[in-house]
C-alpha atoms as a PDB file:
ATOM      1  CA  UNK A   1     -20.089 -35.134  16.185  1.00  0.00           C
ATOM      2  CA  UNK A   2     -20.588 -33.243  13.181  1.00  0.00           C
ATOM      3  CA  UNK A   3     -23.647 -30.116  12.535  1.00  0.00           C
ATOM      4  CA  UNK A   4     -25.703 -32.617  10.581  1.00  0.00           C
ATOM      5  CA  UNK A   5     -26.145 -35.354  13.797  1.00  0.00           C
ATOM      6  CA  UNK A   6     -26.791 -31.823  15.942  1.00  0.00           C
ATOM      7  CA  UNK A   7     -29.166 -30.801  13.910  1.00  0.00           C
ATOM      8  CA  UNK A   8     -31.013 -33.850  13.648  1.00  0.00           C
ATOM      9  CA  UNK A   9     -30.708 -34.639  17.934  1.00  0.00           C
ATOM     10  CA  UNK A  10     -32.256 -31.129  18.109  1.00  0.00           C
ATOM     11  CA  UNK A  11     -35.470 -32.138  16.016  1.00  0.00           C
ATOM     12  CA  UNK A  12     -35.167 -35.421  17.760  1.00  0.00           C
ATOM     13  CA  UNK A  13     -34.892 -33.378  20.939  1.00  0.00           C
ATOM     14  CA  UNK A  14     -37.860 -30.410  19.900  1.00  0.00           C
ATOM     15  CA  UNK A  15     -40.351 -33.453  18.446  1.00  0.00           C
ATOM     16  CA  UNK A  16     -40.377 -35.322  22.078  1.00  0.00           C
ATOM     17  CA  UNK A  17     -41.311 -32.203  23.864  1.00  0.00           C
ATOM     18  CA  UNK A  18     -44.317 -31.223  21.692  1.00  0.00           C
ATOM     19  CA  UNK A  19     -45.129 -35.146  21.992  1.00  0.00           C
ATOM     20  CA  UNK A  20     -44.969 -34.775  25.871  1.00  0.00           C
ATOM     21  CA  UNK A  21     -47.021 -31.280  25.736  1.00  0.00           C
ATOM     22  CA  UNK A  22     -49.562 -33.179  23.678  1.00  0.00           C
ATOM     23  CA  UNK A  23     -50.454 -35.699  26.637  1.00  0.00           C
ATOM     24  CA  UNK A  24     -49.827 -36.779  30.151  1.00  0.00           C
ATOM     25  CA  UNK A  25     -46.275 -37.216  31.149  1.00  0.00           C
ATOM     26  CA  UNK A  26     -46.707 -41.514  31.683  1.00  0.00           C
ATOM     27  CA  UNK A  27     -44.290 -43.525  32.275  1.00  0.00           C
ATOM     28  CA  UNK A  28     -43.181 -44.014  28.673  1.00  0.00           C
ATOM     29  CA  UNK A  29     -42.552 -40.060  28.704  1.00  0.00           C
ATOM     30  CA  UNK A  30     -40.561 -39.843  31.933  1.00  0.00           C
ATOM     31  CA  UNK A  31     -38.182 -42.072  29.905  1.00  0.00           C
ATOM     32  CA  UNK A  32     -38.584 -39.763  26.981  1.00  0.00           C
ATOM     33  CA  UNK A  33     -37.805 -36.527  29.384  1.00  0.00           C
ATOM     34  CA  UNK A  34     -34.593 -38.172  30.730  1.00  0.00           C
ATOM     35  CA  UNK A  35     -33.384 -38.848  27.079  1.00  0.00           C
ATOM     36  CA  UNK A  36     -34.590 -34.881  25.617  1.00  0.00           C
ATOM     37  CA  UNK A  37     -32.471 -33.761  29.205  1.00  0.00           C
ATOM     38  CA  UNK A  38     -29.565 -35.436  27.564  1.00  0.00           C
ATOM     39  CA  UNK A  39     -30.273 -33.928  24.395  1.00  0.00           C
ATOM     40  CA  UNK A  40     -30.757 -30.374  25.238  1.00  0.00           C
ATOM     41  CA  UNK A  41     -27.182 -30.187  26.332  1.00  0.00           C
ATOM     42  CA  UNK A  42     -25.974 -29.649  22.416  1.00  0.00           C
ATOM     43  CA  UNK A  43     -29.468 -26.940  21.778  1.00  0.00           C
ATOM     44  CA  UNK A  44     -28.190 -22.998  21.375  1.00  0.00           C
ATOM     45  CA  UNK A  45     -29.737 -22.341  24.717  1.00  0.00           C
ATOM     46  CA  UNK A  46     -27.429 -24.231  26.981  1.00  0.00           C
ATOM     47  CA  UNK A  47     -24.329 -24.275  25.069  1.00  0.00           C
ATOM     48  CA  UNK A  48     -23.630 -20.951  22.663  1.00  0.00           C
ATOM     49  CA  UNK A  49     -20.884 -22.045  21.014  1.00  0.00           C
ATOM     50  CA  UNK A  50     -22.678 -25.194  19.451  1.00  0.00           C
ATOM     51  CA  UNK A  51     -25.711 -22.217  18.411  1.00  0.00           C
ATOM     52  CA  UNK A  52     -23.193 -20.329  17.115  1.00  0.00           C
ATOM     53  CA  UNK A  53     -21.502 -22.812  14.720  1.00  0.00           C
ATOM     54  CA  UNK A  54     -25.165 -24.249  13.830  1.00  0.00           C
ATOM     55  CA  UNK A  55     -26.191 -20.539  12.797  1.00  0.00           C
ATOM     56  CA  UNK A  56     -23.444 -20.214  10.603  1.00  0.00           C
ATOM     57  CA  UNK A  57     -24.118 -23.421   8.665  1.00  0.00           C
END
């Protein structure tokens, strides 16, 4: 996967959290939460080298 698809699954990623922060987690956002877990694999915070390489971009 190249930056440009990391970058945008990070928005993606960073958009569904403030939308689950902004109301009660429902079923529709339990969904949500197991598809921003997936996500937050490729964010800076679990993997370095991927925040690395983004950085540098």
């Amino acid at each position: 996967m190249d930056e440009v698809k990391l970058q945008e699954r990070q928005l993606l990623a960073k958009s569904i959290r403030q939308q689950q922060m902004a109301k009660p987690r429902t079923e529709r956002n339990l969904l949500l939460a197991s598809r921003d877990d997936e996500l937050n694999k490729t964010t800076p915070q679990r993997n370095p080298g991927v925040g690395g390489l983004l950085s540098q971009s």
